[in-house]
PDB file of N, CA and C in Angstrom:
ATOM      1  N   UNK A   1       0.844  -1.170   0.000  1.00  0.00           N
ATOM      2  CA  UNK A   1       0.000   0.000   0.000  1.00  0.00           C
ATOM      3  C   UNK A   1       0.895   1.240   0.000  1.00  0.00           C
ATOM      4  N   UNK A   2       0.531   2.499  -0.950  1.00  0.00           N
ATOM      5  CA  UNK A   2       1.417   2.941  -0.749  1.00  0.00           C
ATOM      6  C   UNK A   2       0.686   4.317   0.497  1.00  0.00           C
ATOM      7  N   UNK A   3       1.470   5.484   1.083  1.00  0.00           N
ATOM      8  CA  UNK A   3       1.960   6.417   1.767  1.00  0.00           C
ATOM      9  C   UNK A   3       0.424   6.953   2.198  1.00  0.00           C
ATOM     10  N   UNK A   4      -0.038   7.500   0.498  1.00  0.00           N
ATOM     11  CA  UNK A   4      -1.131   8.080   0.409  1.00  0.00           C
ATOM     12  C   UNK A   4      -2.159   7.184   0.633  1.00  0.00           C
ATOM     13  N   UNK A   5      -1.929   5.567   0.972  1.00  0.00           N
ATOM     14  CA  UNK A   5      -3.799   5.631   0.771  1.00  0.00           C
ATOM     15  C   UNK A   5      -3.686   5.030   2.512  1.00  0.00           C
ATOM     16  N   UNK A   6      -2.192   4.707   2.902  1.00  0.00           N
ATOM     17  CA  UNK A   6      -2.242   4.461   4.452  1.00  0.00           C
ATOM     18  C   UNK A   6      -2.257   5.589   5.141  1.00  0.00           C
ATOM     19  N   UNK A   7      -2.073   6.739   4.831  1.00  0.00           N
ATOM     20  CA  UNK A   7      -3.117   8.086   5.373  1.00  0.00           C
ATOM     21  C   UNK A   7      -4.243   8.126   5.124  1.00  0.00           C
ATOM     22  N   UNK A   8      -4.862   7.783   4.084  1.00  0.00           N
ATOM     23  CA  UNK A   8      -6.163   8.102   4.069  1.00  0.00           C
ATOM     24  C   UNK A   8      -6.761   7.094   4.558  1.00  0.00           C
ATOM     25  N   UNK A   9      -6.303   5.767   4.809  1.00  0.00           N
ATOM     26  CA  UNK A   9      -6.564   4.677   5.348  1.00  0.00           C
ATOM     27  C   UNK A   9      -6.693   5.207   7.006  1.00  0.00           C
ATOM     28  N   UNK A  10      -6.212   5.935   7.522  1.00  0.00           N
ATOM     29  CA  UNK A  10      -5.782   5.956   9.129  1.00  0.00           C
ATOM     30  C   UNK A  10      -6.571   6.988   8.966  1.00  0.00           C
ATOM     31  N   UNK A  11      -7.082   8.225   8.253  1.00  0.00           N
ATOM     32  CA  UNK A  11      -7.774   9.044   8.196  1.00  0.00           C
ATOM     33  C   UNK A  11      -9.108   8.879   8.215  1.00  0.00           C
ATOM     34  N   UNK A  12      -9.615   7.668   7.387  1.00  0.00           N
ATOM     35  CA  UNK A  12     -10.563   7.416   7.634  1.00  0.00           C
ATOM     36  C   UNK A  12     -11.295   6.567   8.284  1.00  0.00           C
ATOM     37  N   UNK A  13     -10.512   5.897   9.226  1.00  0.00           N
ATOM     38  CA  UNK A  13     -10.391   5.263  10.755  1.00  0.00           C
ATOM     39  C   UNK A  13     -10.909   6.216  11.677  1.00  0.00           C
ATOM     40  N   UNK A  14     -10.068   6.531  11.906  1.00  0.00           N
ATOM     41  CA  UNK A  14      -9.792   8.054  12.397  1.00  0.00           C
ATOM     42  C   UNK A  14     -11.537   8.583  13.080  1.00  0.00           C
ATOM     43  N   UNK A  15     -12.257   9.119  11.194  1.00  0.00           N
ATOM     44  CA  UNK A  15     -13.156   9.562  11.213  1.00  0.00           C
ATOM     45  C   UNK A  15     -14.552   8.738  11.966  1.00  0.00           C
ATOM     46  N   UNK A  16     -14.309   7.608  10.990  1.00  0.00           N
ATOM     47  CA  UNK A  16     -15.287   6.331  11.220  1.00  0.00           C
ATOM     48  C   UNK A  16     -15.127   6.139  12.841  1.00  0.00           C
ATOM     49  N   UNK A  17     -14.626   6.210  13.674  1.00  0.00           N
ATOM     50  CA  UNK A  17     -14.351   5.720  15.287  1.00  0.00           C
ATOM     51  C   UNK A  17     -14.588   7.338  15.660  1.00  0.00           C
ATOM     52  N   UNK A  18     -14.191   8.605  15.466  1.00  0.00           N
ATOM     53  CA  UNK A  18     -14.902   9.954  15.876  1.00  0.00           C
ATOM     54  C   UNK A  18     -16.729   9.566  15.456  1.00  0.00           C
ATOM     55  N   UNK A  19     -17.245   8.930  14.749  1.00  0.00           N
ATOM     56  CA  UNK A  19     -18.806   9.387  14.110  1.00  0.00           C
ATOM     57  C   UNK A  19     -19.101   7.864  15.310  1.00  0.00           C
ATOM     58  N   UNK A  20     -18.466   7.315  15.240  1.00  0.00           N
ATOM     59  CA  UNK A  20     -19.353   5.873  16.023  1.00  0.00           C
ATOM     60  C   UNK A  20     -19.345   6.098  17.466  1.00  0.00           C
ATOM     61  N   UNK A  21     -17.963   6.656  17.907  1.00  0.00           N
ATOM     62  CA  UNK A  21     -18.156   7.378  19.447  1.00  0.00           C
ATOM     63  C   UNK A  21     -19.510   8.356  19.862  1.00  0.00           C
ATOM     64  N   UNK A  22     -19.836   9.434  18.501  1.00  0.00           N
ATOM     65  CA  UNK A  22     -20.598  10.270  18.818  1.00  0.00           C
ATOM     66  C   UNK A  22     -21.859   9.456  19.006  1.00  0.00           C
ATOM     67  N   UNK A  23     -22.150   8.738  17.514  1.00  0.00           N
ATOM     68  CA  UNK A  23     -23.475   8.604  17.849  1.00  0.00           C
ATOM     69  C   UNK A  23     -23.898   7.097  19.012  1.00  0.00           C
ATOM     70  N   UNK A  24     -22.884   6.480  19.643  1.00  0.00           N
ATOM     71  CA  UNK A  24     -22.985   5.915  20.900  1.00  0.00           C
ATOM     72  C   UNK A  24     -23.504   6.843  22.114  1.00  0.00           C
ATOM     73  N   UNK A  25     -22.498   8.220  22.113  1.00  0.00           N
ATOM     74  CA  UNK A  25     -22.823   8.726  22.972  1.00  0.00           C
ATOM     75  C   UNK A  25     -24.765   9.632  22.833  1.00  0.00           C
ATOM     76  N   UNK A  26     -24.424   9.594  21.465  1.00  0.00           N
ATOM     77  CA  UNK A  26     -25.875  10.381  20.992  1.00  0.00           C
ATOM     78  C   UNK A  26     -26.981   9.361  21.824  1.00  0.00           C
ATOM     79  N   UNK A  27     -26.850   8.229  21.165  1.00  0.00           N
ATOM     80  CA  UNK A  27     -27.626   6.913  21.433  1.00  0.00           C
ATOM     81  C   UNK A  27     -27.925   7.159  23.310  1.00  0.00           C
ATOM     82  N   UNK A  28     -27.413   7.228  24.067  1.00  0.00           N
ATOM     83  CA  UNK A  28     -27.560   7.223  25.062  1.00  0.00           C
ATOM     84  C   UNK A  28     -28.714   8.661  25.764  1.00  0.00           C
ATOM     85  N   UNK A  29     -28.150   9.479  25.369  1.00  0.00           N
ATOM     86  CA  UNK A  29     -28.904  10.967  26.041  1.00  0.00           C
ATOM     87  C   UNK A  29     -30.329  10.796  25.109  1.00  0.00           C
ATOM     88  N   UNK A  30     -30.468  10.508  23.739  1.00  0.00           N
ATOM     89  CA  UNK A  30     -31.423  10.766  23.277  1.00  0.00           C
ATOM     90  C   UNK A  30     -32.608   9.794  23.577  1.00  0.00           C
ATOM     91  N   UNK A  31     -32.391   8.557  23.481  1.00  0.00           N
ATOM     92  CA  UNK A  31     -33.368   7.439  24.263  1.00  0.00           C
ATOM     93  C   UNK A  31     -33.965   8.142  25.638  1.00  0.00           C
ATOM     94  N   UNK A  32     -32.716   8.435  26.791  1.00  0.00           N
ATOM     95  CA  UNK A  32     -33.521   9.243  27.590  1.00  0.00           C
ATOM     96  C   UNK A  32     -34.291  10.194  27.477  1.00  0.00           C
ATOM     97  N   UNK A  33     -33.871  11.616  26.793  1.00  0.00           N
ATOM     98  CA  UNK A  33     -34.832  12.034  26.204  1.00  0.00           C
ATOM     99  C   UNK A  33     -36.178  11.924  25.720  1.00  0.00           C
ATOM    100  N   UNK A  34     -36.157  11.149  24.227  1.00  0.00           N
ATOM    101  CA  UNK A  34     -37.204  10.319  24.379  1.00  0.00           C
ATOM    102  C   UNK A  34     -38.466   9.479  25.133  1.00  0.00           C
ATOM    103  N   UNK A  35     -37.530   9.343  26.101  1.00  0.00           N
ATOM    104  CA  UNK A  35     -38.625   8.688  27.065  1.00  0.00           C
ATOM    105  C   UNK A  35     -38.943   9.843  28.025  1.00  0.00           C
ATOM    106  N   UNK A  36     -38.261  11.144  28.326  1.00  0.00           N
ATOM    107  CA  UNK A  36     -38.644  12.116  29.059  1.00  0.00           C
ATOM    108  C   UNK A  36     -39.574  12.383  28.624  1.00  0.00           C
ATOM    109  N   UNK A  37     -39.386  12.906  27.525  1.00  0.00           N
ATOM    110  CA  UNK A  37     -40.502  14.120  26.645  1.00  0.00           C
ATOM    111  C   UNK A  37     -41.434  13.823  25.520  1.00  0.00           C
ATOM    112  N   UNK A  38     -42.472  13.983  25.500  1.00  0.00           N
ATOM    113  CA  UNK A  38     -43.575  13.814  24.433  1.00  0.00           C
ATOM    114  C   UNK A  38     -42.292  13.690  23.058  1.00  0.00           C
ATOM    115  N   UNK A  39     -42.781  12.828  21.900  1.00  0.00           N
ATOM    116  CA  UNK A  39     -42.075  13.372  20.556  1.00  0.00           C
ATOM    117  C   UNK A  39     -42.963  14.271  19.720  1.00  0.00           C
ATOM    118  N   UNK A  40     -42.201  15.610  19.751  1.00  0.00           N
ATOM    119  CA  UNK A  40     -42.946  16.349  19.808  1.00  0.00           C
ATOM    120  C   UNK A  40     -41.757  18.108  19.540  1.00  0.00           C
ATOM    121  N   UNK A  41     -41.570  18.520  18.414  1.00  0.00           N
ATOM    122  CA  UNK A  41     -40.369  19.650  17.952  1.00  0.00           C
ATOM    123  C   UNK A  41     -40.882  20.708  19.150  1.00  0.00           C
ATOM    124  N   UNK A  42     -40.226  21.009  20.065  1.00  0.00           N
ATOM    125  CA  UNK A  42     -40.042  22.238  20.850  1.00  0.00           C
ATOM    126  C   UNK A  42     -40.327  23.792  20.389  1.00  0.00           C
ATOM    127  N   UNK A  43     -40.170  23.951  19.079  1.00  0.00           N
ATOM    128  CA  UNK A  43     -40.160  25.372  18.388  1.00  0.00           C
ATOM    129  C   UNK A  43     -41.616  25.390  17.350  1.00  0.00           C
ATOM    130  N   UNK A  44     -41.760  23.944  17.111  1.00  0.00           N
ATOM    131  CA  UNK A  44     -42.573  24.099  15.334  1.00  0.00           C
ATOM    132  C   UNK A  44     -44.024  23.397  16.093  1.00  0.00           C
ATOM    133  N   UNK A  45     -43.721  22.454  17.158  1.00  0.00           N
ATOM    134  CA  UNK A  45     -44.914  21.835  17.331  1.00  0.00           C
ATOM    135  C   UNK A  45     -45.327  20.779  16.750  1.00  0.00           C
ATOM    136  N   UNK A  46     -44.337  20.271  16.020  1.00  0.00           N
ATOM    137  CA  UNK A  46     -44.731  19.035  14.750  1.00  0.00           C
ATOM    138  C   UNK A  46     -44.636  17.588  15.872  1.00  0.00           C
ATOM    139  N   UNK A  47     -45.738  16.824  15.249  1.00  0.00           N
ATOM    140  CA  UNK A  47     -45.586  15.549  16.146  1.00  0.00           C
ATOM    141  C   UNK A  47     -44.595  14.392  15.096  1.00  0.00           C
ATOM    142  N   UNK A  48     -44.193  13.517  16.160  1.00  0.00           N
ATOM    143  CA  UNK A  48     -43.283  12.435  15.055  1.00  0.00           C
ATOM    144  C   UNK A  48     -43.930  11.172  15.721  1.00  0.00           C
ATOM    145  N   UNK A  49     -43.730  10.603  15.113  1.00  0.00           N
ATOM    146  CA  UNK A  49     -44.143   8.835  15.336  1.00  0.00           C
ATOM    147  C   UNK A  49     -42.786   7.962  13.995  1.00  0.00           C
ATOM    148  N   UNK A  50     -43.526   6.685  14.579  1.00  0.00           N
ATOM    149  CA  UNK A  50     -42.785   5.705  13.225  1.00  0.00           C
ATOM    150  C   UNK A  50     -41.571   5.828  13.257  1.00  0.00           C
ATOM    151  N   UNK A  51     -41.036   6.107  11.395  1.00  0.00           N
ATOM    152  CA  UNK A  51     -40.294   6.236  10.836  1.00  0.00           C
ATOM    153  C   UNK A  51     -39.677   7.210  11.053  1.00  0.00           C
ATOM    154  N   UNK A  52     -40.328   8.690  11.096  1.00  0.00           N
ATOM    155  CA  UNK A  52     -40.254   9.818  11.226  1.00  0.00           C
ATOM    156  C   UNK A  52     -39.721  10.669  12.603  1.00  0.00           C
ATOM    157  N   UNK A  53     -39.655   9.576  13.713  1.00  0.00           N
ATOM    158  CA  UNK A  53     -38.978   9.818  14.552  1.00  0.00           C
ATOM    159  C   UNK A  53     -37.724   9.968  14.663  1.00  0.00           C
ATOM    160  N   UNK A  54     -36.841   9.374  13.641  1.00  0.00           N
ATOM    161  CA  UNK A  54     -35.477   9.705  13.595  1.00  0.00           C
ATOM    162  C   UNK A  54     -35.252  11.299  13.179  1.00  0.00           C
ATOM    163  N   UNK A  55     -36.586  12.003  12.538  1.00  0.00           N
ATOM    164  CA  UNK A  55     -35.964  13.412  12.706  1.00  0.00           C
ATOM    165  C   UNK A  55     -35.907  14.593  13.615  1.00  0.00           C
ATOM    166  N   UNK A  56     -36.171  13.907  14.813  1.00  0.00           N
ATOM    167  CA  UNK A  56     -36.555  14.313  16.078  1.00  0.00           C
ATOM    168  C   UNK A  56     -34.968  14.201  16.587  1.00  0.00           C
ATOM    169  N   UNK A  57     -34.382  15.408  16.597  1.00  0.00           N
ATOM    170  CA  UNK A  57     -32.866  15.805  17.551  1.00  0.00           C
ATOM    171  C   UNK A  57     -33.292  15.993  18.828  1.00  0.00           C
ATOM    172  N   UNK A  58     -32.556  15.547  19.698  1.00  0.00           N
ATOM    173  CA  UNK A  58     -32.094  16.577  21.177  1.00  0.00           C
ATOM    174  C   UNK A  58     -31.155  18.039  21.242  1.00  0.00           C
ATOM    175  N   UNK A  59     -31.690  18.766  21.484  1.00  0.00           N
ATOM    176  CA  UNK A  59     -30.922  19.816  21.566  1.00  0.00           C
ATOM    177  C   UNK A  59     -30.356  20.568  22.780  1.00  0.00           C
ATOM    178  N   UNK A  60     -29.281  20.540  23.339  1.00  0.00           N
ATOM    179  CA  UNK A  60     -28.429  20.923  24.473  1.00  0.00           C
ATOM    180  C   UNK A  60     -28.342  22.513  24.535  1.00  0.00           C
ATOM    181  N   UNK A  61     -29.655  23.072  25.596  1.00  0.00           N
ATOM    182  CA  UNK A  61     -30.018  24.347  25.957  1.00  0.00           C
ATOM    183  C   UNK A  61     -28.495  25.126  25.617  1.00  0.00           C
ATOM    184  N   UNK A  62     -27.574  24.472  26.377  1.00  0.00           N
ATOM    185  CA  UNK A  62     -26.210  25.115  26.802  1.00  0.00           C
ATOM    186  C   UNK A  62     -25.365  25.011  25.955  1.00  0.00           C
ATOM    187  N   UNK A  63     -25.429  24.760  24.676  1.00  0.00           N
ATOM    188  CA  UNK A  63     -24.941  24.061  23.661  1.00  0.00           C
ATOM    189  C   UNK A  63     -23.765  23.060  24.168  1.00  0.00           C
ATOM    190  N   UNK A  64     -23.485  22.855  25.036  1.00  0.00           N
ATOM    191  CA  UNK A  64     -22.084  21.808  25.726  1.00  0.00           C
ATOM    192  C   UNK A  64     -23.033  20.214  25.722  1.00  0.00           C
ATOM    193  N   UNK A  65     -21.980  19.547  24.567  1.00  0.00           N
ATOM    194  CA  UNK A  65     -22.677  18.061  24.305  1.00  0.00           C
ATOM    195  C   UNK A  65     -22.382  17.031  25.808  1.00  0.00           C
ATOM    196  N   UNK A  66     -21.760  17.637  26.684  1.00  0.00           N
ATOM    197  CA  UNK A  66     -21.023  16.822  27.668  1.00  0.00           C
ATOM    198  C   UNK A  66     -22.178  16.785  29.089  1.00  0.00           C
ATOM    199  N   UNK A  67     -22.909  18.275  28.922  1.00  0.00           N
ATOM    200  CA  UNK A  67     -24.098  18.392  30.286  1.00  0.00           C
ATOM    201  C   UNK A  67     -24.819  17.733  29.960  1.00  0.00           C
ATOM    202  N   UNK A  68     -25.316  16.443  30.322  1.00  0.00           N
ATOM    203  CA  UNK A  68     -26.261  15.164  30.000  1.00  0.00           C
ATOM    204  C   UNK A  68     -27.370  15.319  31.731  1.00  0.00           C
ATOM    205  N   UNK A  69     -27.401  16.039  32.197  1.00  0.00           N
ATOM    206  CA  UNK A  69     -28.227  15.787  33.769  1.00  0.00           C
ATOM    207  C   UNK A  69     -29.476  14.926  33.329  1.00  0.00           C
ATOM    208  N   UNK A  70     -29.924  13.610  34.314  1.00  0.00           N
ATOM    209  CA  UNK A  70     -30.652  12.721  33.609  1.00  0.00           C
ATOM    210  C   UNK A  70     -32.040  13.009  33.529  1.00  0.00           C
ATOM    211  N   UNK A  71     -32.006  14.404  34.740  1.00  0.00           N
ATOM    212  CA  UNK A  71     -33.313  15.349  34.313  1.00  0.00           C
ATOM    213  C   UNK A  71     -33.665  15.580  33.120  1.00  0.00           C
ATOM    214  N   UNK A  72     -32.537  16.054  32.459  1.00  0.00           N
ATOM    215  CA  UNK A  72     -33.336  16.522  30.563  1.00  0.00           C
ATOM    216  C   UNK A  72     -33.315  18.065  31.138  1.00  0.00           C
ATOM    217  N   UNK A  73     -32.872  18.635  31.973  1.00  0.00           N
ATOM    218  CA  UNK A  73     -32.619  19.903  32.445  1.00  0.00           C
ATOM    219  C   UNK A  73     -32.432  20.760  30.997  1.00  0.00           C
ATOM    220  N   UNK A  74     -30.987  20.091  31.028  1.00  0.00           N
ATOM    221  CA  UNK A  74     -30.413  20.581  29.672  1.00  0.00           C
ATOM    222  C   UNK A  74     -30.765  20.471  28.178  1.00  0.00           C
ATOM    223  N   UNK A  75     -31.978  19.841  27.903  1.00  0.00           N
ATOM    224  CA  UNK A  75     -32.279  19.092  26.383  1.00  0.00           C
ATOM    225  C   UNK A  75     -33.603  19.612  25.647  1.00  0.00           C
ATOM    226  N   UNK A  76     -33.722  20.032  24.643  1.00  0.00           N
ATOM    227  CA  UNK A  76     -34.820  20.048  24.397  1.00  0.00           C
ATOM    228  C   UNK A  76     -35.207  19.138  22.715  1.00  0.00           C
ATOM    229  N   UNK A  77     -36.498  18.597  22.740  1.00  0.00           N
ATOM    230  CA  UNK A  77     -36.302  18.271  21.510  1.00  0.00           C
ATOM    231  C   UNK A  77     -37.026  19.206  20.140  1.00  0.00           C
ATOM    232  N   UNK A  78     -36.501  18.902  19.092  1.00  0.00           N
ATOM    233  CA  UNK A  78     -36.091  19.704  17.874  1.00  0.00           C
ATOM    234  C   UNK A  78     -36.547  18.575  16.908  1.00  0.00           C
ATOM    235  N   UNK A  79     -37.074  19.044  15.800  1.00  0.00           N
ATOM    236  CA  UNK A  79     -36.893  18.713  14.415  1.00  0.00           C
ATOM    237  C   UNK A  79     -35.501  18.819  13.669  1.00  0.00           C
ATOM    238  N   UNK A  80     -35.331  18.361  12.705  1.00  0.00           N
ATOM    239  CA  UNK A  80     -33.906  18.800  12.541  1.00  0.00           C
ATOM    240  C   UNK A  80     -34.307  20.153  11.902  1.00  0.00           C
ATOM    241  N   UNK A  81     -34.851  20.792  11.524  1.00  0.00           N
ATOM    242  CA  UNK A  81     -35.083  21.842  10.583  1.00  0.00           C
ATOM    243  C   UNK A  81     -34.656  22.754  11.687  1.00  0.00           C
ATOM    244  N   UNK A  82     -35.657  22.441  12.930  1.00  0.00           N
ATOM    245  CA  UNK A  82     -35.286  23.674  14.134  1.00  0.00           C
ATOM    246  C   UNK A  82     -34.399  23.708  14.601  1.00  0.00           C
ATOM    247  N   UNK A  83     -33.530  22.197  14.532  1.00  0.00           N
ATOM    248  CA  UNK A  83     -32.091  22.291  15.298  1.00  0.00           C
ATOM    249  C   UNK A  83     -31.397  23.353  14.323  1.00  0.00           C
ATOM    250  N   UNK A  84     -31.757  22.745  13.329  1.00  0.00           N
ATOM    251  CA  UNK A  84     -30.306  23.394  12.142  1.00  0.00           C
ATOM    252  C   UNK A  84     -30.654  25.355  12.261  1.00  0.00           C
ATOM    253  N   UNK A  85     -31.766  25.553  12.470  1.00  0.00           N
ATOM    254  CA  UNK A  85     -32.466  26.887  12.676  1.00  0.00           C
ATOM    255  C   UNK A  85     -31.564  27.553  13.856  1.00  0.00           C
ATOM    256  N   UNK A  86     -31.915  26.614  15.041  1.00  0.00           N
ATOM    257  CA  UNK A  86     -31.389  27.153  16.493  1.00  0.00           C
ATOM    258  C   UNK A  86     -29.595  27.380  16.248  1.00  0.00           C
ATOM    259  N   UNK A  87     -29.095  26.950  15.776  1.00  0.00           N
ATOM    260  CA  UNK A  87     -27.451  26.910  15.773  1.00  0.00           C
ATOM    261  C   UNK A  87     -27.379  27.834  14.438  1.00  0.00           C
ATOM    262  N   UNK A  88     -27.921  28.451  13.931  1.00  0.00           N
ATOM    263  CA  UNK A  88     -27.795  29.273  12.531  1.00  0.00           C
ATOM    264  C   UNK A  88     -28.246  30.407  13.321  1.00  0.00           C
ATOM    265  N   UNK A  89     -28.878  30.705  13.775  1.00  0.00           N
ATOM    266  CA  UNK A  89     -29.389  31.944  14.497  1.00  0.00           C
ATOM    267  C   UNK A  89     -28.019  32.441  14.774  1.00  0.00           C
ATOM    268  N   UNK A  90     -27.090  31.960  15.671  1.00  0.00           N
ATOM    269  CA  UNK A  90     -26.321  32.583  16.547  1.00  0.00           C
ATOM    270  C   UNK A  90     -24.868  33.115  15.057  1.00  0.00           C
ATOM    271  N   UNK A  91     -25.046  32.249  14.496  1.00  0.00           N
ATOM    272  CA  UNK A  91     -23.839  33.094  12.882  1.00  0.00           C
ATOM    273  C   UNK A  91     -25.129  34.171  12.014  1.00  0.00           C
ATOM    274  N   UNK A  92     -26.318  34.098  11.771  1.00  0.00           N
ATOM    275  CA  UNK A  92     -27.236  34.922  11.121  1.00  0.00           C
ATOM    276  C   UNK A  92     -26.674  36.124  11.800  1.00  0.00           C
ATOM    277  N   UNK A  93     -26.891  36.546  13.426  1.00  0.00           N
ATOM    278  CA  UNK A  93     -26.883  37.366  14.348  1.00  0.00           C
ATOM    279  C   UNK A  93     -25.583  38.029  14.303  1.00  0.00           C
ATOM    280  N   UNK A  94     -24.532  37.319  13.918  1.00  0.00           N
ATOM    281  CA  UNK A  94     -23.359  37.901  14.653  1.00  0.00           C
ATOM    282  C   UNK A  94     -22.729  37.722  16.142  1.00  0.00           C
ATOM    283  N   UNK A  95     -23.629  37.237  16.801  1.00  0.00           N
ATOM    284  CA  UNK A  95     -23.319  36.314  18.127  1.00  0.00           C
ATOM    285  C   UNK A  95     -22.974  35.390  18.271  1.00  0.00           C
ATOM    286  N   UNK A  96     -22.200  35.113  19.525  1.00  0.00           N
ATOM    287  CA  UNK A  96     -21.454  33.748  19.659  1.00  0.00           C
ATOM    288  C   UNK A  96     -22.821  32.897  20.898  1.00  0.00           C
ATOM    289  N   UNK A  97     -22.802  31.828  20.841  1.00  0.00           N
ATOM    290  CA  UNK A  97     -24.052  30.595  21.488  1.00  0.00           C
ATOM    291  C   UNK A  97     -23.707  31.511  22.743  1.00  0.00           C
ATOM    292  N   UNK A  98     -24.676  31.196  24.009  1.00  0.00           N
ATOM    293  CA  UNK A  98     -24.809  31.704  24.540  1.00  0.00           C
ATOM    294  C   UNK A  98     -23.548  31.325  25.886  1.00  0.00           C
ATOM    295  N   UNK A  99     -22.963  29.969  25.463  1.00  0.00           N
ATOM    296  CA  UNK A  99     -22.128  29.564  26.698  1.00  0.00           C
ATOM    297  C   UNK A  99     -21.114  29.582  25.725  1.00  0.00           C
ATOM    298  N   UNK A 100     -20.580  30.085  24.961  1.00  0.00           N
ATOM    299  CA  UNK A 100     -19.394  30.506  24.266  1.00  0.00           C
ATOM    300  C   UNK A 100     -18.619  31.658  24.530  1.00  0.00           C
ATOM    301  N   UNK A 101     -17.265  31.919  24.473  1.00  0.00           N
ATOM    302  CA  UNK A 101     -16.662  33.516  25.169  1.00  0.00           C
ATOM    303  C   UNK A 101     -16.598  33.984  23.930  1.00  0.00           C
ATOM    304  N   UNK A 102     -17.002  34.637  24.249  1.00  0.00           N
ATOM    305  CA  UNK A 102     -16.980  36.478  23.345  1.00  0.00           C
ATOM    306  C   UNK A 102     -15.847  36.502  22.057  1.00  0.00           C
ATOM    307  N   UNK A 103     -16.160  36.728  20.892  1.00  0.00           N
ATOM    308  CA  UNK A 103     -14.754  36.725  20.114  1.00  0.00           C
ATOM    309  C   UNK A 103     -14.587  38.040  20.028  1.00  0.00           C
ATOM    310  N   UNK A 104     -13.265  38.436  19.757  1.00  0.00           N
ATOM    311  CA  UNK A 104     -12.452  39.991  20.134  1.00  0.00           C
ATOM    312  C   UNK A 104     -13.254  40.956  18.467  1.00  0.00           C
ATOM    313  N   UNK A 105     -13.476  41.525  18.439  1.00  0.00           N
ATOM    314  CA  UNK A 105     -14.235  42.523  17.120  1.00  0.00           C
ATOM    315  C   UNK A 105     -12.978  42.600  16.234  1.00  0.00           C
ATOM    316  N   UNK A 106     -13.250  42.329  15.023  1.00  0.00           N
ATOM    317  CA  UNK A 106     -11.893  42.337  14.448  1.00  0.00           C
ATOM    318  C   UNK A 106     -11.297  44.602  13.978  1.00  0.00           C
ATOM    319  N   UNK A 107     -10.499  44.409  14.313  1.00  0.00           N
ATOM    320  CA  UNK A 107     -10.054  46.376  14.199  1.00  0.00           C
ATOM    321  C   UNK A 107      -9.214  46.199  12.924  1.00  0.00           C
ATOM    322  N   UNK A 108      -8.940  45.095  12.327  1.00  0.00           N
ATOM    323  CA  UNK A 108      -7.912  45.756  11.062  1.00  0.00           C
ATOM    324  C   UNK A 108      -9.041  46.395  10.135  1.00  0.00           C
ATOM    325  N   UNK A 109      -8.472  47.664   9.516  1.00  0.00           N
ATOM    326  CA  UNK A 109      -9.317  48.955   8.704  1.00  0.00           C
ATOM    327  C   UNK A 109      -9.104  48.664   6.643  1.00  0.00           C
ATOM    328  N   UNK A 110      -9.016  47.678   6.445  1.00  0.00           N
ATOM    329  CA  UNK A 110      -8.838  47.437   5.114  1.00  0.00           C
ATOM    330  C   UNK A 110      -8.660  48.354   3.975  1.00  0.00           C
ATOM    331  N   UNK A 111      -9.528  49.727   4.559  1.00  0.00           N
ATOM    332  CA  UNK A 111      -9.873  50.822   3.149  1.00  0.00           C
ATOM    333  C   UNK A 111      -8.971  52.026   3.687  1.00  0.00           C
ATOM    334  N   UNK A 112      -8.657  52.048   4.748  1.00  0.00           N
ATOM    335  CA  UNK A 112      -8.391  53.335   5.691  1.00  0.00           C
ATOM    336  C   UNK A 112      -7.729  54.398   4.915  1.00  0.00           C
ATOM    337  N   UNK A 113      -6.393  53.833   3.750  1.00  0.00           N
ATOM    338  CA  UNK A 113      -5.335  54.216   2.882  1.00  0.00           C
ATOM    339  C   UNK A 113      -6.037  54.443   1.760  1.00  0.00           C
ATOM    340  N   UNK A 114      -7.337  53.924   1.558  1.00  0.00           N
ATOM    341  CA  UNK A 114      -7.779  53.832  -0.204  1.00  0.00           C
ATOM    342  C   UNK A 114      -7.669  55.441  -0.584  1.00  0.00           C
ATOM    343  N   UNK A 115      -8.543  56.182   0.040  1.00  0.00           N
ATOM    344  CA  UNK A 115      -8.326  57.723  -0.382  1.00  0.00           C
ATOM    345  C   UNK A 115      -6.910  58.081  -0.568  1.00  0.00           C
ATOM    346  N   UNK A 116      -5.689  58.089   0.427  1.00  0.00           N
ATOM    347  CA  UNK A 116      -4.336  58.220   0.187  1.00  0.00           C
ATOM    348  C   UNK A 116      -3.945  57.580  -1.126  1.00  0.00           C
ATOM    349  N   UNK A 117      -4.190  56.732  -1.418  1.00  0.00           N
ATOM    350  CA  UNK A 117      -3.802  55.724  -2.525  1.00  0.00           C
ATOM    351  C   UNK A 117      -4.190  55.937  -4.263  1.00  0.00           C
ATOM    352  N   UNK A 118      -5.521  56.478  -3.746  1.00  0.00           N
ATOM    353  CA  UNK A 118      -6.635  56.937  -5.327  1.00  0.00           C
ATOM    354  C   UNK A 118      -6.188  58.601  -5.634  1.00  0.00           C
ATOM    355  N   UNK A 119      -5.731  59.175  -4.854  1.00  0.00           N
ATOM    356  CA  UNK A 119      -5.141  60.424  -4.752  1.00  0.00           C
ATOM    357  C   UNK A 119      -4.444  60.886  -5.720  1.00  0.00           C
ATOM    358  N   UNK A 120      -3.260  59.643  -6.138  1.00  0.00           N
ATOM    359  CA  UNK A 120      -2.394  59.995  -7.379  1.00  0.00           C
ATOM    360  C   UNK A 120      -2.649  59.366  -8.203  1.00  0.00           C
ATOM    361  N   UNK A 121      -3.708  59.039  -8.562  1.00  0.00           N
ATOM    362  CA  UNK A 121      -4.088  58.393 -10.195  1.00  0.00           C
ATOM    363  C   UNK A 121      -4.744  59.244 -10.719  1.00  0.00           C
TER     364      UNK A 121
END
């Protein structure tokens, strides 16, 4: 085998064991969930049953995937439409999630010189 495909070989190990960890750990909070809370989207009101229950997310108030309290304190459930909604809000806005620190405002002035610059043409 050569260099390149035993990187991409270990790369995509790698990936495959990151996605199977998650959704083990997914597997766990969301069953609880599930059994907490009606199925039932938090934002839209849509009911799920069946098949259609797999598009029923948990969504972590605090956005931190790690606060699991077996209350459901932290969880609410979502459609995926509303999940993907709820986490787009905060880049639409210009805000960072709400348990995220602050990013610094960026000050470099890109145009500041353009007048100095257009001056001698």
């Amino acid at each position: 085998m050569s260099p390149n495909r035993e990187d991409n070989k270990s790369e995509s190990d790698l990936i495959a064991n990151a996605r199977r960890a998650r959704e083990l750990r997914e597997q766990g909070y969301r069953e609880q969930a599930l059994k907490l809370f009606p199925p039932v989207c938090g934002r839209c009101s849509r009911e799920f049953e069946g098949k259609k229950l797999k598009e029923l997310t948990v969504h972590h108030k605090d956005h931190d995937h790690d606060n699991n309290p077996p209350d459901g304190s932290n969880w609410e459930l979502l459609c995926l439409y509303c999940h993907d909604n709820e986490h787009q809000k905060y880049l639409l806005e210009g805000t960072a999630a709400p348990d995220s620190t602050p990013t610094t405002p960026a000050t470099h002035q890109p145009f500041a010189r353009l007048k100095d610059l257009l001056k001698d043409k």
